[in-house]
Protein backbone atom coordinates (compact mmCIF):
# COMPACT_ATOMS: atom_id res chain seq x y z
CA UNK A 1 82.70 -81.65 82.15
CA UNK A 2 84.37 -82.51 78.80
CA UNK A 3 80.99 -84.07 77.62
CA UNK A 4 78.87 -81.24 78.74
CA UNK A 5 81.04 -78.51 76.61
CA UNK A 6 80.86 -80.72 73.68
CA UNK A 7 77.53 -80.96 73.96
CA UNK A 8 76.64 -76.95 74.11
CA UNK A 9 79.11 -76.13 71.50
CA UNK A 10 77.11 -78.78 69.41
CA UNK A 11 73.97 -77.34 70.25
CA UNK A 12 75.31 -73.45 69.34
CA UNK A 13 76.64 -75.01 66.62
CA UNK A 14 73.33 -76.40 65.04
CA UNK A 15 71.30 -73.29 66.35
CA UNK A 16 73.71 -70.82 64.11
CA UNK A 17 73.05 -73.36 61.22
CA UNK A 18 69.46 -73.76 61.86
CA UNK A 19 69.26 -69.44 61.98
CA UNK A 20 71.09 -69.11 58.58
CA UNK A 21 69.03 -71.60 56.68
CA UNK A 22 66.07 -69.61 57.97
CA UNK A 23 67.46 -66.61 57.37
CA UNK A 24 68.77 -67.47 53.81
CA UNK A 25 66.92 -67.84 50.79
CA UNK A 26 67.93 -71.03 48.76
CA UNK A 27 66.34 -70.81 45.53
CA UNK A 28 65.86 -73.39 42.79
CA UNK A 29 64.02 -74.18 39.65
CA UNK A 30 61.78 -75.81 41.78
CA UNK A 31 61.77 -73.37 44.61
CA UNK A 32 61.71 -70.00 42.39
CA UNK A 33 61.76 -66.67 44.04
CA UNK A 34 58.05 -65.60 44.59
CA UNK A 35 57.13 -62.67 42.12
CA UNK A 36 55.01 -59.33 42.00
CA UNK A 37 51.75 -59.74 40.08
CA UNK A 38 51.78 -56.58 38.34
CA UNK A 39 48.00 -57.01 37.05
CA UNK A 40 46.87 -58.09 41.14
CA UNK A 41 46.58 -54.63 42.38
CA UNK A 42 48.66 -54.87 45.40
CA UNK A 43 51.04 -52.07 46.52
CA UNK A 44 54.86 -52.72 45.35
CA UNK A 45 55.91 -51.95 48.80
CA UNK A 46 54.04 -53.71 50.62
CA UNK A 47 55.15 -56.82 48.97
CA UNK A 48 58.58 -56.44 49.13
CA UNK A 49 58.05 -55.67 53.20
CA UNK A 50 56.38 -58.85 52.93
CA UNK A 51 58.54 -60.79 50.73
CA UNK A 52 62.43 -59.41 50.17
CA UNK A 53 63.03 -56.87 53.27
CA UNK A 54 65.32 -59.56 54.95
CA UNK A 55 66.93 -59.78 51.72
CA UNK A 56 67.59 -56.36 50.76
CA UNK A 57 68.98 -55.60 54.39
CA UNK A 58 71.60 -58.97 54.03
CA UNK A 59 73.52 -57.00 50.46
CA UNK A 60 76.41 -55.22 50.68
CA UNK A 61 76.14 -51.14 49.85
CA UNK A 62 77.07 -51.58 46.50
CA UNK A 63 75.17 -55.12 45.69
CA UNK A 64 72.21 -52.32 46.91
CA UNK A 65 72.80 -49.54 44.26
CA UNK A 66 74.16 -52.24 41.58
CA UNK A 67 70.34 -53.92 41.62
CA UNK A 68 69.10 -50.25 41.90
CA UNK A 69 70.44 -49.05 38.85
CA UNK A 70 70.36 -52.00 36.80
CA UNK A 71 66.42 -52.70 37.55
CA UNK A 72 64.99 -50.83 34.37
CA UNK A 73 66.40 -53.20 32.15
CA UNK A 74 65.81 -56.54 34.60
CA UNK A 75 62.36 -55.63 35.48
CA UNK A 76 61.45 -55.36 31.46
CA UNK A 77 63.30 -58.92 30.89
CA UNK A 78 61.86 -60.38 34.13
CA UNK A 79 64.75 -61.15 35.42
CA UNK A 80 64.99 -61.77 39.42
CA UNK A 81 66.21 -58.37 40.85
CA UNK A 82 67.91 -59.27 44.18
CA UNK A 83 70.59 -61.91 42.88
CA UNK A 84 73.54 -60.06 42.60
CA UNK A 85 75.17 -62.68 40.12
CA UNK A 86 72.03 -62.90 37.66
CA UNK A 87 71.72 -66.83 38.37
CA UNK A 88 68.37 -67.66 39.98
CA UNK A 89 65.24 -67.50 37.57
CA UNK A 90 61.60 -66.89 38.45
CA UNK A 91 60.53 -69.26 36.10
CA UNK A 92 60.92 -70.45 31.65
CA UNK A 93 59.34 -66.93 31.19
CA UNK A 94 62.89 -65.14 32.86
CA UNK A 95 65.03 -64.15 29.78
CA UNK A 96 68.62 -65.42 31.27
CA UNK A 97 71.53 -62.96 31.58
CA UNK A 98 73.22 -64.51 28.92
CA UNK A 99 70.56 -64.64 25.81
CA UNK A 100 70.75 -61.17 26.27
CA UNK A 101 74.26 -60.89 25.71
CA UNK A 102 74.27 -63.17 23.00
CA UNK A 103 71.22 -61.73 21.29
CA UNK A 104 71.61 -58.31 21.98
CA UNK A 105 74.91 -57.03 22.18
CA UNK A 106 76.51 -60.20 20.06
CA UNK A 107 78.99 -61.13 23.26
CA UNK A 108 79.77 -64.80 23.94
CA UNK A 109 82.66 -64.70 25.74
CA UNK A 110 84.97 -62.79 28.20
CA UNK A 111 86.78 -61.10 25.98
CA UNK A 112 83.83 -60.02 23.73
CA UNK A 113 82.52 -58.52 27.13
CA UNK A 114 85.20 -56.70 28.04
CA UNK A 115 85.53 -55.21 24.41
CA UNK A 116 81.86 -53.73 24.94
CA UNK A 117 83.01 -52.77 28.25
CA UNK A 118 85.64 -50.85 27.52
CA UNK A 119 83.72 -49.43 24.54
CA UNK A 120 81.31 -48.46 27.18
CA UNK A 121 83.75 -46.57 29.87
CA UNK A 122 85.49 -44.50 26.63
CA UNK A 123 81.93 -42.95 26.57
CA UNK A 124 79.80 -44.72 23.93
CA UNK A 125 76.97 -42.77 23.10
CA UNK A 126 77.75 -40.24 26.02
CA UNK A 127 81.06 -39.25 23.85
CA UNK A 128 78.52 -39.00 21.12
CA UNK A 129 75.70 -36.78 22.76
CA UNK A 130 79.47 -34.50 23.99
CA UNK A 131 80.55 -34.12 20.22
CA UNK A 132 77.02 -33.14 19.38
CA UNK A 133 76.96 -30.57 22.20
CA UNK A 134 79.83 -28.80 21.86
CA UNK A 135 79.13 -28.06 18.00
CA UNK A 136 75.83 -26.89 19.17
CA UNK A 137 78.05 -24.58 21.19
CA UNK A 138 80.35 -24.06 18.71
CA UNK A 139 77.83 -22.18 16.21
CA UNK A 140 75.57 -20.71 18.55
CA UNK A 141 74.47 -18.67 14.96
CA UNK A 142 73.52 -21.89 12.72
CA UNK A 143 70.15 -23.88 12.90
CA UNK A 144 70.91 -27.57 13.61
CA UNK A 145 70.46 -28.43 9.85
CA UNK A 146 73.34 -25.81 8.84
CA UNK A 147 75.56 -27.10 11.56
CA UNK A 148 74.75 -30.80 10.43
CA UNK A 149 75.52 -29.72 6.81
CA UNK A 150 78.99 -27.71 7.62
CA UNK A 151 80.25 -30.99 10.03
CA UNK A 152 79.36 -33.18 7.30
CA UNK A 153 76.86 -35.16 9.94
CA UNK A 154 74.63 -38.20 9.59
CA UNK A 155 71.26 -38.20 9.37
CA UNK A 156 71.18 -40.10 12.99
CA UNK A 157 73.49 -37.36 14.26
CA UNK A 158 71.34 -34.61 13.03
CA UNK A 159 68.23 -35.88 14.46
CA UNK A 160 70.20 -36.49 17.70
CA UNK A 161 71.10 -32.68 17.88
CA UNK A 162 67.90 -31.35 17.89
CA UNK A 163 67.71 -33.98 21.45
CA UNK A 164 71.29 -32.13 22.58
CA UNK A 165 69.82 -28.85 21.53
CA UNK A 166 66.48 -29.27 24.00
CA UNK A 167 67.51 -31.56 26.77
CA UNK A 168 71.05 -30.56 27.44
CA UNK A 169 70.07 -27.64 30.00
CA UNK A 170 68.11 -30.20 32.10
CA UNK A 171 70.83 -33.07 31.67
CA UNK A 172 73.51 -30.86 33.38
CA UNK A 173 77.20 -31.85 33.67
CA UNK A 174 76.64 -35.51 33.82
CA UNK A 175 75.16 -35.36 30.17
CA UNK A 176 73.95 -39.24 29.64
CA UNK A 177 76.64 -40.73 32.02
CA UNK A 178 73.93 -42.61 33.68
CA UNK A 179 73.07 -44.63 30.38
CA UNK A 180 76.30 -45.90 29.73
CA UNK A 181 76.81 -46.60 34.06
CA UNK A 182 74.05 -48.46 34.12
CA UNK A 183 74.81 -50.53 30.97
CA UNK A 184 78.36 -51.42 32.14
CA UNK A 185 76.86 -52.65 35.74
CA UNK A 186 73.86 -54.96 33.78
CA UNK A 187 76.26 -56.44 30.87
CA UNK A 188 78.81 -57.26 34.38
CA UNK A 189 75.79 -59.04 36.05
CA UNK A 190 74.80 -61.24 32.96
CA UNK A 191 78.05 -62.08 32.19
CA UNK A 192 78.32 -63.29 35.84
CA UNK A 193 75.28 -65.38 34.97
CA UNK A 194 76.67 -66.67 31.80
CA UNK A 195 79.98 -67.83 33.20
CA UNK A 196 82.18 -65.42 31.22
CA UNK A 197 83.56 -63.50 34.29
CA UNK A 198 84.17 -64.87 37.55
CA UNK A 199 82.27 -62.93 40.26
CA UNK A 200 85.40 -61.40 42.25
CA UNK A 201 86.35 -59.72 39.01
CA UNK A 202 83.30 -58.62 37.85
CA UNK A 203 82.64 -57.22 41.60
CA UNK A 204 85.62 -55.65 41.35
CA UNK A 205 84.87 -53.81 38.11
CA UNK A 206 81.64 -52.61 39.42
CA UNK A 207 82.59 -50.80 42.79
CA UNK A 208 84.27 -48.05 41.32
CA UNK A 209 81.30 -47.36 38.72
CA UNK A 210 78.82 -47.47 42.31
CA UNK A 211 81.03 -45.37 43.51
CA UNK A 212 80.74 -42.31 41.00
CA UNK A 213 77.11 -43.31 40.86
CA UNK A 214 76.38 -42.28 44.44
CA UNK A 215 78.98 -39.03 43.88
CA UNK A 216 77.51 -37.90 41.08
CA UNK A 217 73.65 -37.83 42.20
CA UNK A 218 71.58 -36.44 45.09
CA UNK A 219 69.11 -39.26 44.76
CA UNK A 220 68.00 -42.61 42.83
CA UNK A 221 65.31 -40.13 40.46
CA UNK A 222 67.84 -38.02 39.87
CA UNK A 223 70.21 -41.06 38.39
CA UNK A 224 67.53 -42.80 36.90
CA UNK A 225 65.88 -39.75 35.26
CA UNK A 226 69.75 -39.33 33.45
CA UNK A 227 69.34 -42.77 32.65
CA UNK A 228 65.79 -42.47 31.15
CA UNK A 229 67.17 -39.72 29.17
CA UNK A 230 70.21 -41.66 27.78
CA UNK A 231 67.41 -44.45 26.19
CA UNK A 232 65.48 -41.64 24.68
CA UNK A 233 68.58 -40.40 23.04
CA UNK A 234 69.85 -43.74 21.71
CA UNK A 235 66.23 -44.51 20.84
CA UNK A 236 66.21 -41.18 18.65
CA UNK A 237 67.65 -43.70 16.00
CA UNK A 238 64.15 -45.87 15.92
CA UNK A 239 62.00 -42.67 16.12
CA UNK A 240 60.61 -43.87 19.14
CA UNK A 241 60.38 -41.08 21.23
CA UNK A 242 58.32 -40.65 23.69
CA UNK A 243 56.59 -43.33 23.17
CA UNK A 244 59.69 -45.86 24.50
CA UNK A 245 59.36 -43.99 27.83
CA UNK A 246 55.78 -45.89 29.17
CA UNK A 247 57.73 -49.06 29.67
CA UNK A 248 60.72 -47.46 31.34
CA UNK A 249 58.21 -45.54 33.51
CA UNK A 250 56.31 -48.71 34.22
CA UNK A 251 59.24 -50.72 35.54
CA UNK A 252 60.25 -48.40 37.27
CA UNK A 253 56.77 -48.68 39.34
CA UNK A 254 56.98 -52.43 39.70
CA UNK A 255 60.41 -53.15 40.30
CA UNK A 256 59.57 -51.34 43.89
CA UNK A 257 58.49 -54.53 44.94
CA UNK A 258 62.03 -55.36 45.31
CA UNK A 259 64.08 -52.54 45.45
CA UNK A 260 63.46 -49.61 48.11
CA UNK A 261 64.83 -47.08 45.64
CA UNK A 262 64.42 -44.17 48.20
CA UNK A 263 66.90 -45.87 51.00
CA UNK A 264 69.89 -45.41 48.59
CA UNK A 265 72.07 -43.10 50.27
CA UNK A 266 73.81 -40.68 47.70
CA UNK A 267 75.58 -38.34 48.89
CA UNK A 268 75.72 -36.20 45.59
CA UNK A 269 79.08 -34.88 46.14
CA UNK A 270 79.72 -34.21 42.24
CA UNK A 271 75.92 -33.71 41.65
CA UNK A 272 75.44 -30.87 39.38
CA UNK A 273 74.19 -27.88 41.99
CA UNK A 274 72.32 -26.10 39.41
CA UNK A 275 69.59 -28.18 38.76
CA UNK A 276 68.75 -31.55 39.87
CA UNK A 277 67.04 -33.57 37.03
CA UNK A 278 63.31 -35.17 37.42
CA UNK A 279 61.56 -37.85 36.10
CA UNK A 280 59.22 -36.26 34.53
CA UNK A 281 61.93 -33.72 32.56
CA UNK A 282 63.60 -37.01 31.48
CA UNK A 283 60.86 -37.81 28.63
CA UNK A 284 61.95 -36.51 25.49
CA UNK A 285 59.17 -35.19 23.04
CA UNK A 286 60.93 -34.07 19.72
CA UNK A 287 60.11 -30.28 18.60
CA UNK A 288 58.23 -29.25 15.33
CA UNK A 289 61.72 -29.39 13.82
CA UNK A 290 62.95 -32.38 15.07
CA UNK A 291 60.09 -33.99 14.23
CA UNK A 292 60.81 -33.34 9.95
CA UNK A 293 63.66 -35.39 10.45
CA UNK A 294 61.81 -38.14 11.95
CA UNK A 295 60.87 -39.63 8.27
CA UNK A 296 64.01 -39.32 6.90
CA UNK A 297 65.54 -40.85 10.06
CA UNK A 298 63.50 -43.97 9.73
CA UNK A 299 64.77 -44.31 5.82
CA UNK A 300 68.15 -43.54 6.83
CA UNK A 301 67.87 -46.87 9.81
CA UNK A 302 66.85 -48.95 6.58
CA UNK A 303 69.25 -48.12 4.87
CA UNK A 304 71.90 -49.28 7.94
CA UNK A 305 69.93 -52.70 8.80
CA UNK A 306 68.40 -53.87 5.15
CA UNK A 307 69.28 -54.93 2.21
CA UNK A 308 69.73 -51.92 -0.29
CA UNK A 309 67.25 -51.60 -2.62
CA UNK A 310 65.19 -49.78 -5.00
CA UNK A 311 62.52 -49.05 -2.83
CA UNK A 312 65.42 -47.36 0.08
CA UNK A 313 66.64 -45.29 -3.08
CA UNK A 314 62.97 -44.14 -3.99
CA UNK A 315 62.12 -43.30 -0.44
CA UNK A 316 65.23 -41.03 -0.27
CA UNK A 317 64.27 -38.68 -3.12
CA UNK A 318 60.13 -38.69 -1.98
CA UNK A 319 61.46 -37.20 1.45
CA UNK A 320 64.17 -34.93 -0.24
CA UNK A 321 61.21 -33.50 -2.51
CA UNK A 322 58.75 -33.16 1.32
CA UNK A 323 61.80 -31.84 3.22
CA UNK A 324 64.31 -29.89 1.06
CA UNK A 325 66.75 -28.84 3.64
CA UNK A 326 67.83 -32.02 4.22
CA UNK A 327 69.18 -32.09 0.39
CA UNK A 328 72.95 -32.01 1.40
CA UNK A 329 72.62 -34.45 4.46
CA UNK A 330 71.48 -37.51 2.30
CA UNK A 331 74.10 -37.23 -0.45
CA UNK A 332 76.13 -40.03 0.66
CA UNK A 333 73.54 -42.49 1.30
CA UNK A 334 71.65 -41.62 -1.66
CA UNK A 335 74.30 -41.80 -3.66
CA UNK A 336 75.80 -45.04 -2.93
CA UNK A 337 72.20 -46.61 -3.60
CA UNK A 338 72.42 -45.12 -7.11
CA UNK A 339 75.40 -46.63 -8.02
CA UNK A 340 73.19 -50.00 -7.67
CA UNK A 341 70.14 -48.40 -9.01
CA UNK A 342 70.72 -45.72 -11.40
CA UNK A 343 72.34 -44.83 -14.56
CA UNK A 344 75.51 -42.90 -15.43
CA UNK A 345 73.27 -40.29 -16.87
CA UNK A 346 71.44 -40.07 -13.84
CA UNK A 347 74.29 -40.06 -11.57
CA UNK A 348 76.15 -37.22 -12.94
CA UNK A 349 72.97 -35.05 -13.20
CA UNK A 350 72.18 -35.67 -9.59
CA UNK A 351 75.85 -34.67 -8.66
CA UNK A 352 76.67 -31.84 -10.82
CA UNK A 353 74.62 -29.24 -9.03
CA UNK A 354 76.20 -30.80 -5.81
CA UNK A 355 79.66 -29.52 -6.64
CA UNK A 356 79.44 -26.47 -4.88
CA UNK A 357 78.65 -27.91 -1.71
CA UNK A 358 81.32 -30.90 -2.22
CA UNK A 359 83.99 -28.33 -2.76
CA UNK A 360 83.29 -26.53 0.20
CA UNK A 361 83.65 -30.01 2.38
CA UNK A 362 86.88 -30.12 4.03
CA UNK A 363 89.61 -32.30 2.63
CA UNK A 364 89.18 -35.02 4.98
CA UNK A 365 85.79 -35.66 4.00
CA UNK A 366 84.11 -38.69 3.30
CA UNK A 367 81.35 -38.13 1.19
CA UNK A 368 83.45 -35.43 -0.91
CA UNK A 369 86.06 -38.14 -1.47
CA UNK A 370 83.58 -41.07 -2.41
CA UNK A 371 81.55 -39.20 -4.81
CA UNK A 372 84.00 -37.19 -6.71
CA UNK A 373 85.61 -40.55 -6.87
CA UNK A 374 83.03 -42.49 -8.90
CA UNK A 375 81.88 -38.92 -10.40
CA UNK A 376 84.74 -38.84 -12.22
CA UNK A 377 84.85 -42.39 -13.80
CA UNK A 378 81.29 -41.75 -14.79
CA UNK A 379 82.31 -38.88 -16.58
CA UNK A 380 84.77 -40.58 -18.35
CA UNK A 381 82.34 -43.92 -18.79
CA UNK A 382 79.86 -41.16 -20.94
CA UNK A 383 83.04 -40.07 -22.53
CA UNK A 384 83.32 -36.53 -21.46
CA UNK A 385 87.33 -37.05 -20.70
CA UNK A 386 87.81 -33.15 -21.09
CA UNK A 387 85.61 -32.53 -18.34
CA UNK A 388 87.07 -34.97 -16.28
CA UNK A 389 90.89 -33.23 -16.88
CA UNK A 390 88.96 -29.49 -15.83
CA UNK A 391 87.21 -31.50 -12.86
CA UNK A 392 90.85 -32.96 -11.70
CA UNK A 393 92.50 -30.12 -11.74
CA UNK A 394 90.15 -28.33 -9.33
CA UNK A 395 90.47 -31.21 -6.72
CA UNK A 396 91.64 -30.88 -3.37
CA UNK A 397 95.63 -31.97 -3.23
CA UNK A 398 94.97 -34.88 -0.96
CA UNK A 399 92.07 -36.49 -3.78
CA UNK A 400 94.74 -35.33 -6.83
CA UNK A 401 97.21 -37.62 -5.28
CA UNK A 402 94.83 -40.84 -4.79
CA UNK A 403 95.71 -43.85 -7.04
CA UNK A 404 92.12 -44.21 -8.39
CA UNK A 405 91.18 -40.42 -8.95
CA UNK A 406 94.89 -40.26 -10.63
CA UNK A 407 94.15 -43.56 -12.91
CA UNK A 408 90.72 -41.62 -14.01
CA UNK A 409 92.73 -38.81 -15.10
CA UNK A 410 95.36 -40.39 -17.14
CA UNK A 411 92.47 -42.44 -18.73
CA UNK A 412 90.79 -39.34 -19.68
CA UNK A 413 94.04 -38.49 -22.10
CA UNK A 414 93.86 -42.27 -22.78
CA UNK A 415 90.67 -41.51 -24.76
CA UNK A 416 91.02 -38.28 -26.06
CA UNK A 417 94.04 -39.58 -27.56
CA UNK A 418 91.79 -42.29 -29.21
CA UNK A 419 89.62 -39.64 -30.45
CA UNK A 420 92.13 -37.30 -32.01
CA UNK A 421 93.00 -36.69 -35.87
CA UNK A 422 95.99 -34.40 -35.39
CA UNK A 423 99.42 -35.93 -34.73
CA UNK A 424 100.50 -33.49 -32.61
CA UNK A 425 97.55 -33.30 -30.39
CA UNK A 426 97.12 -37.80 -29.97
CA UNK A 427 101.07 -37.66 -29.02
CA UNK A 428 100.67 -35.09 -26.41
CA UNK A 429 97.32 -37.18 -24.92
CA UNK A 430 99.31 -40.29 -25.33
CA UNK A 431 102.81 -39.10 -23.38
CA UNK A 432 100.35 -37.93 -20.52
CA UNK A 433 98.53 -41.32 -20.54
CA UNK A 434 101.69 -43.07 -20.11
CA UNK A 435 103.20 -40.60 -17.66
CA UNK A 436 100.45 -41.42 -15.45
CA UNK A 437 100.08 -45.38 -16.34
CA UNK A 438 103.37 -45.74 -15.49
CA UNK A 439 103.67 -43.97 -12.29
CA UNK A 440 100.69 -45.40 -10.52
CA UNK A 441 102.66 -49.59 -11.94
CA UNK A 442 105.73 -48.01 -10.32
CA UNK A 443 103.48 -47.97 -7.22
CA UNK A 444 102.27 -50.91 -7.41
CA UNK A 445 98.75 -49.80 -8.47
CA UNK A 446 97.02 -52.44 -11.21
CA UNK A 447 96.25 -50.53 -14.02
CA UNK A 448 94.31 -53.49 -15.63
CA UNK A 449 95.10 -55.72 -18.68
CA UNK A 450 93.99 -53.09 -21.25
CA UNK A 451 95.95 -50.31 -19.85
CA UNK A 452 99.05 -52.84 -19.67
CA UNK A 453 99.13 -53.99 -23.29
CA UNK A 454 98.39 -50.60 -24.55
CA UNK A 455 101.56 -49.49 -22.75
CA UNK A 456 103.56 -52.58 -24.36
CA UNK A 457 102.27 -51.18 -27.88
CA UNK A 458 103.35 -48.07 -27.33
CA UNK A 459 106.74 -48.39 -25.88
């Protein structure tokens, strides 16, 4: 009797064994998942009926959407869709997880991953398209130019608007929250891959983004649309757009093969009720105006990601001549290239009719800050100290009181005491040299060697 109920729990024993390694899918460098041909002209569904239905049905809910709204970005780097940790390969041609992390968002280890993201859950380029919106809102009178001008906003930002300005009806409430969603959920899964999270935690971290996910949409094209958006916005930087949309459109096509986008249950609870996005609103075509910042745009990425040069400098003023408006945008930029690239003489003619527009810059502002900055010591370096005194005293109280716009105004008396024949008038330069020299020492500020010894001399 003893025997005969060792023997069938033996035998149920290896049947349940022999069922899961049928049922389970044990995959290898030399037994790769079997891939879609995209050139073979068979139908995406059909294959995966064929090929990855058992496996689809054997994930969890949220291994289901994380896949789902992840694919764009797998399907383009031919990764294999349906492992949930990013560590089986189709083959030497499947970019891994983590070459993409290294190579494209700079991350080699956990706590580089969780800096990007965090970075991504603040709101990333979703805080950005926000900002952008709500000036938009904020004067409803302006042109996008005018507004970019008054907020002191970059070229990138600019060109950006004019995206805010025509796609923010059809984005809705959830903006480009499906960009930065689906972003957090693939960097998760490659760094799963690459060994720099463990899987529990990284699972752990992607629930509760699933979770708004399925609240926040009515369907998988309504999420993916958002996200197809998002790219088009952050691709507004390349001046790519539409163009950068056939690839997204294409994967989305072929990824079918394993991923039955249309069996995601949403249930849309926080869906925006006023208009549910589509695909085909997702593609962004820039307007006639958004479409004169697109040179500029592509000088101003130069100027970010190559060495400055000439050449950035003298593509600056050929667009500012083509596309006057944009004038007041470029100052900054242009400017810093001339200090490399142009003379004194040439700086302060560029600036002086500037002033206006500088002075009407709020006192926080960068660019109004830099340039009066070095516009004064240029002024002083063509020895024109008197203008520099007329200039200081017309500064905003915040630029007064900084330790290099204050050392260009006590130099200015420096050398007008130089220049002066009277007694009376070189005494009066030379007490308000000192009074400065020696209040920005008291401070600790170095006044240089020259400055120091003339102080010696005359005390």
């Amino acid at each position: 009797m003893l025997e005969s109920v060792k023997k069938f729990l033996f035998f149920c024993i290896f049947f349940l064994s022999l069922v899961i390694l049928l049922n389970a899918q044990v995959y290898s460098d030399n037994n790769p998942p079997v891939q879609f041909k995209k050139n073979k002209g068979e139908d995406p569904k059909l294959f995966f009926e064929r090929e990855y239905r058992q496996i689809w049905n054997s994930l969890d809910e949220y291994e289901q959407f994380a896949i789902a709204c992840s694919s764009n970005v797998f399907e383009r780097n031919n990764q294999f869709h349906l492992d949930f940790s990013n560590k089986v390969r189709f083959n030497t041609k499947t970019r891994e997880g983590i070459d993409v992390l290294n190579e494209n968002w700079k991350i080699f280890n956990y706590t580089q991953l969780m800096e990007s993201f965090n970075e991504l859950t603040e709101g990333e380029q979703n805080a950005t398209y926000l900002r952008l919106k709500k000036l938009l809102e904020k004067y409803p009178e302006l042109s996008v130019i005018e507004i970019g001008k008054k907020e002191e906003l970059t070229i990138t930002d600019v060109s950006r608007m004019y995206f805010v300005k025509d796609m923010k009806e059809v984005l809705g409430r959830h903006n480009i929250e499906a960009w930065i969603d689906a972003r957090r959920i693939s960097i998760i899964r490659w760094g799963i891959g690459a060994g720099y999270i463990s899987l529990s935690e990284g699972t752990k971290l992607i629930k509760p983004i699933v979770a708004d996910i399925k609240n926040n949409y009515s369907s998988f094209e309504e999420f993916i649309a958002h996200w197809v958006a998002g790219y088009c916005f952050n691709e507004v930087y390349s001046s790519n757009c539409p163009d950068c949309t056939k690839a997204l459109l294409k994967a989305i096509d072929t990824a079918r093969a394993y991923i039955p986008f249309e069996e995601l249950s949403f249930n849309g609870k926080n869906a925006d009720k006023k208009h549910c996005m589509t695909l085909s609103e997702s593609i962004y075509t820039p307007s006639t105006e958004a479409s004169k910042m697109i040179p500029v745009q592509r000088i101003y990425k130069n100027y970010w990601t190559n060495e400055p040069s000439v050449s950035i400098l003298e593509d600056f003023i050929a667009e500012e001549s083509n596309y006057p408006e944009i004038s007041d945008l470029i100052i900054l930029p242009r400017y810093v290239l001339m200090l490399s690239y142009s003379s004194v003489s040439e700086r302060i003619a560029y600036i002086e009719p500037k002033i206006q527009f500088l002075n009407s810059l709020p006192e926080s502002s960068q660019t109004y800050y830099f340039v009066m900055q070095f516009y004064l010591n240029d002024l002083n370096k063509s020895y024109q100290p008197q203008k520099v005194i007329e200039v200081y005293e017309t500064l905003k109280e915040s630029l007064k009181m900084d330790q290099n716009v204050y050392f260009q105004y006590g130099y200015s008396y420096y050398l007008l005491a130089n220049s002066r024949q009277s007694i009376i008038e070189r005494d009066i330069y030379v007490s308000r040299a000192a009074a400065v020299f020696r209040r920005l020492k008291n401070s600790g500020y170095d006044i240089g060697d020259n400055m120091n010894r003339w102080l010696e001399i005359i005390d």
